[in-house]
Protein backbone atom coordinates (compact mmCIF):
# COMPACT_ATOMS: atom_id res chain seq x y z
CA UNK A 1 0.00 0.00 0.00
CA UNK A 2 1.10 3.71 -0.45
CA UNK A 3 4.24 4.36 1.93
CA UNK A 4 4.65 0.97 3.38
CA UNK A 5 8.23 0.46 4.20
CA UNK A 6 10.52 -3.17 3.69
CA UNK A 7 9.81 -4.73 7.19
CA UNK A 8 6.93 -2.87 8.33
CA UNK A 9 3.41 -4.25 8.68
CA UNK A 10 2.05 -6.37 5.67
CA UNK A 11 -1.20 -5.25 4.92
CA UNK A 12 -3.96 -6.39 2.79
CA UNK A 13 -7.61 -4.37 1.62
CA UNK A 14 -10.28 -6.69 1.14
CA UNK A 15 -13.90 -5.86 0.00
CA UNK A 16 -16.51 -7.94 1.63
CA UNK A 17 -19.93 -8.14 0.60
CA UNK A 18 -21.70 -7.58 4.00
CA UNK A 19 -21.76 -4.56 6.68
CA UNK A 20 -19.01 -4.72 8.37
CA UNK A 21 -20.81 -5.13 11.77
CA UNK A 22 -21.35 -8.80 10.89
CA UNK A 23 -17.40 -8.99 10.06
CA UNK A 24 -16.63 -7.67 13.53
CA UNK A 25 -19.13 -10.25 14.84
CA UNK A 26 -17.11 -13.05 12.77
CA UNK A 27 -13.69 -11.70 14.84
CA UNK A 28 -15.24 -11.11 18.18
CA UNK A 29 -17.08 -14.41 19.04
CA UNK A 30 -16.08 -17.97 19.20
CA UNK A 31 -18.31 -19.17 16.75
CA UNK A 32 -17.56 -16.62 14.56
CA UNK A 33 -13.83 -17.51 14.71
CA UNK A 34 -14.59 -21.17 14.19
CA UNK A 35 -16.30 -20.71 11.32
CA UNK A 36 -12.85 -19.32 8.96
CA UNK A 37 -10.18 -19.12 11.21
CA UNK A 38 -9.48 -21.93 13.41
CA UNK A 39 -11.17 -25.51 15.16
CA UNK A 40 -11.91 -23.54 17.94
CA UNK A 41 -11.09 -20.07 18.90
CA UNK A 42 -12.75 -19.38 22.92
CA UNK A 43 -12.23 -16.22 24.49
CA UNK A 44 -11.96 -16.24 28.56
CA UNK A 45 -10.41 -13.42 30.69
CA UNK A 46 -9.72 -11.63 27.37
CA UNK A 47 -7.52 -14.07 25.91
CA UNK A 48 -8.33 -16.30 22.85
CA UNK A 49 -7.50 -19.72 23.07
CA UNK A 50 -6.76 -20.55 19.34
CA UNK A 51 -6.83 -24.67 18.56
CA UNK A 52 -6.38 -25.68 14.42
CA UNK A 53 -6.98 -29.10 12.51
CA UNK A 54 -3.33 -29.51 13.02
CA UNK A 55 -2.86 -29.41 16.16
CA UNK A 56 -1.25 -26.33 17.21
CA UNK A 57 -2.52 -24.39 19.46
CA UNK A 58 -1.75 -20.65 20.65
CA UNK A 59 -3.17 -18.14 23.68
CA UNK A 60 -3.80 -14.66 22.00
CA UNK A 61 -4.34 -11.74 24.33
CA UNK A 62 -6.93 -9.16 22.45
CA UNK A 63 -5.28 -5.77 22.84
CA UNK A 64 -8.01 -3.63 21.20
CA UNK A 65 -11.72 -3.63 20.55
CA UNK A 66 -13.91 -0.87 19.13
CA UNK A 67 -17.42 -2.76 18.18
CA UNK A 68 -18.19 -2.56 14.34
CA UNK A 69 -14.44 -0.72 13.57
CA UNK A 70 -11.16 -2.33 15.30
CA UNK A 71 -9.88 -5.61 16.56
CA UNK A 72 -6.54 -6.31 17.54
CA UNK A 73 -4.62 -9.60 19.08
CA UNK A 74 -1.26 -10.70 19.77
CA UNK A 75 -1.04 -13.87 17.50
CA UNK A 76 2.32 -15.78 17.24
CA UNK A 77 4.47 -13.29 18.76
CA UNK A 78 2.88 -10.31 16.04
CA UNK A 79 -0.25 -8.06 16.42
CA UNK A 80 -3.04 -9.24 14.11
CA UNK A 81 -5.38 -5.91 13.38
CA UNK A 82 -8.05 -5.40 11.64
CA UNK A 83 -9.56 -2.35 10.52
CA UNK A 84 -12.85 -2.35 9.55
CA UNK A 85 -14.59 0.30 7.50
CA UNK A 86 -17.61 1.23 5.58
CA UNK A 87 -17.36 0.78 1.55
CA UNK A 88 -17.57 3.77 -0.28
């Protein structure tokens, strides 16, 4: 994206055909999780506890939530973020 340095965040735009209320809903709860991003994804105490078909497992702490515009984790030693906004 314009002014993205080598080594800084990688960062991808993606259009989604639904308000973006029901993508924050698909990030913020456990089923929502399950259904694209891992077996299970439960939050307790404000940490996710992510568990894939593989095996692995990982504890992500969520470090930001704005309902409907921002959500933010820890995730294998990186910050996962994800800005939401309203198409144009």
């Amino acid at each position: 994206m314009k002014d993205d340095q080598p080594g800084g965040p990688i960062r991808w735009k993606l259009h989604l055909p639904v308000p973006r209320e029901k993508v924050y809903e698909a990030l913020d709860t456990a089923q929502g999780r399950a259904s694209f991003w891992a077996e299970s994804a439960e939050e307790e105490n404000g940490v996710i506890s992510f568990h894939f078909i593989n095996g692995i497992t990982t504890q992500s702490k969520i470090l930001a939530k704005e309902p409907s515009t921002l959500w933010e984790i820890e995730y294998f030693g990186s910050i996962a973020r994800f800005e939401l906004t309203a198409a144009p």
